[in-house]
Structures are given as C-alpha cells and as structure tokens.
Protein backbone atom coordinates (compact mmCIF):
# COMPACT_ATOMS: atom_id res chain seq x y z
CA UNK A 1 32.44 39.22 -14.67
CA UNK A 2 28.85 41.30 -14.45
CA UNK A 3 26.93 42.49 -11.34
CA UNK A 4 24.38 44.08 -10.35
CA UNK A 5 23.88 46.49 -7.49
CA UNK A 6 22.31 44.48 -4.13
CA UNK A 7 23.49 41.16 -6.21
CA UNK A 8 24.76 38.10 -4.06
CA UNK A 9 27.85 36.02 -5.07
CA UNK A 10 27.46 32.18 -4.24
CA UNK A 11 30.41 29.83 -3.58
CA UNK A 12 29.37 26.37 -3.09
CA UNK A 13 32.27 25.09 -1.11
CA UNK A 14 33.64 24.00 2.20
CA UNK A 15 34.60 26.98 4.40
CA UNK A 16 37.64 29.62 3.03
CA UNK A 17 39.87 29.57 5.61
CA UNK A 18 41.99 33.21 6.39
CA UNK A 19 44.70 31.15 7.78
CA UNK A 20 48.59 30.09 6.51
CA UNK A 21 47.41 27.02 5.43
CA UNK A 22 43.87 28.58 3.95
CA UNK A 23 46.67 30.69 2.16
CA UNK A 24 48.84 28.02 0.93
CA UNK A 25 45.86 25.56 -0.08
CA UNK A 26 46.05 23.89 -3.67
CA UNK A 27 42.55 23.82 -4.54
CA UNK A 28 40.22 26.50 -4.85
CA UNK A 29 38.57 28.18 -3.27
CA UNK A 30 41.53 30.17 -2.17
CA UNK A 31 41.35 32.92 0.63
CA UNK A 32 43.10 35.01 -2.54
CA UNK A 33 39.72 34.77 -4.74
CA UNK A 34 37.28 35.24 -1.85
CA UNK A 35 38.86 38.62 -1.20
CA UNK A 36 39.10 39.34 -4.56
CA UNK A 37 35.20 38.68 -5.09
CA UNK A 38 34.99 40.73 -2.10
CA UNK A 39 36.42 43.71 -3.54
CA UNK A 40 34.55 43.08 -7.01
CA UNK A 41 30.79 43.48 -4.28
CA UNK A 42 32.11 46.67 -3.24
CA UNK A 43 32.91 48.15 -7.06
CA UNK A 44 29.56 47.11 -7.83
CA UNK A 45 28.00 47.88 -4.48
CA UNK A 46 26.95 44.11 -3.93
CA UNK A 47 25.05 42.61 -1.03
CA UNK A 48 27.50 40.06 0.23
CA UNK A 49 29.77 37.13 -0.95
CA UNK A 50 28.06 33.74 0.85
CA UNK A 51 30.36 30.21 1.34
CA UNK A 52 27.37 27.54 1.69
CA UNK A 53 29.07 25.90 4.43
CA UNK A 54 29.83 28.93 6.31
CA UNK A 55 26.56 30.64 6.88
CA UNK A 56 25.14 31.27 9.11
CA UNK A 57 28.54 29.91 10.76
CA UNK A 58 31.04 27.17 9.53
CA UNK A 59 30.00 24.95 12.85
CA UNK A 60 26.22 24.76 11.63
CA UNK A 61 25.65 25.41 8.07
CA UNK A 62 21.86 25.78 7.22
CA UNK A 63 20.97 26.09 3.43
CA UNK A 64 20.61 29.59 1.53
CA UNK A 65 17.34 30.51 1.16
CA UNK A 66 16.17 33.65 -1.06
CA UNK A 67 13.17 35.51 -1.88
CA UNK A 68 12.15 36.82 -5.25
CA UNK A 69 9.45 39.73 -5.06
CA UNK A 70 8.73 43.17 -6.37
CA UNK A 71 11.05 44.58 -4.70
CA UNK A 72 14.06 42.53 -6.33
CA UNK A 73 16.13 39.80 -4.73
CA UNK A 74 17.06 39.21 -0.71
CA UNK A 75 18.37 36.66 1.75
CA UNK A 76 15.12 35.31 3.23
CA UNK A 77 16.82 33.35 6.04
CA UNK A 78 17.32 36.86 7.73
CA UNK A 79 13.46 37.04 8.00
CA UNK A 80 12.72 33.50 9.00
CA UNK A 81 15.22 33.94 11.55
CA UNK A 82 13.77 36.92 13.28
CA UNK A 83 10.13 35.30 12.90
CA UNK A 84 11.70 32.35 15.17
CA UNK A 85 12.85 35.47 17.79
CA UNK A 86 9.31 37.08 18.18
CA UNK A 87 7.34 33.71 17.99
CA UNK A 88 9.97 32.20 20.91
CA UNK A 89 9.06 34.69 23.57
CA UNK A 90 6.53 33.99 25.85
CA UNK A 91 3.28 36.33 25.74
CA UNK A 92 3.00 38.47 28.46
CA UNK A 93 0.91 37.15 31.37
CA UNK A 94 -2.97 38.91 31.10
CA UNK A 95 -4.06 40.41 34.50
C-alpha cells in the first residue's frame, strides 16, 4: 500500500460499526481494517479515512466532493458547507 502525505482513503461501504457485532461481522469492511487504515494515515501523515455512508454522519450521508487545484487535493464539502453558514444569516438591518 502507497500514500501520500494530506492523501484521503475512500471506503465505499455502508457504515463500520465499533460495536460487538461491527466486530464479529463476516463481510468486510471490518471495524479491524478501518483501524488498521487508520493507523496506516497517521504513518504517512494522511488527511482522513472517509466511509461514503458515514459522512458527514451515518443518519444523512451526502456524497464526497473534492477539489483539485494548485495547491493539491482537499475535501470541498468543508467549504460549501461554511458558504451555506455565512450566506444563511440575515444581513444586518441598515439604519
């Protein structure tokens, strides 16, 4: 397995439970190899591991999003969530 430093790992599966039964589940994902790919982000100073159906939470997925400039690879839903902050306030009342 390669990475790179800042690097995101994917997993394209239902949430990975940290639970007894998450533990003793028979198909992967397994809680086991989340941690472990957890561990691997750190070694290679990785952004973050991301489950599709857990982000932003498991109760609302939304779908990954990621931005490609000159300065390298990021998580764009970050941004497009804090635009939706400062455009949702009212603007304060003239006079």
């Amino acid at each position: 397995m390669a990475g790179k430093e800042g690097g995101y790992l994917v997993c394209s599966s239902a949430p990975i439970l940290d639970t007894s039964e998450g533990r003793e589940q028979s198909l992967p994902p397994h809680i086991q190899a989340k941690k472990c790919y957890e561990r691997y982000l750190k070694k290679v100073a990785g952004a973050k591991f991301l489950v599709t159906m857990e982000e932003p939470n498991a109760t609302k997925p939304e779908p990954l999003e990621f931005k490609i400039d000159h300065q390298g690879l990021s998580l764009s839903r970050a941004a497009i969530s804090a635009v939706g902050i400062i455009i949702s306030k009212p603007a304060p009342r003239a006079g």
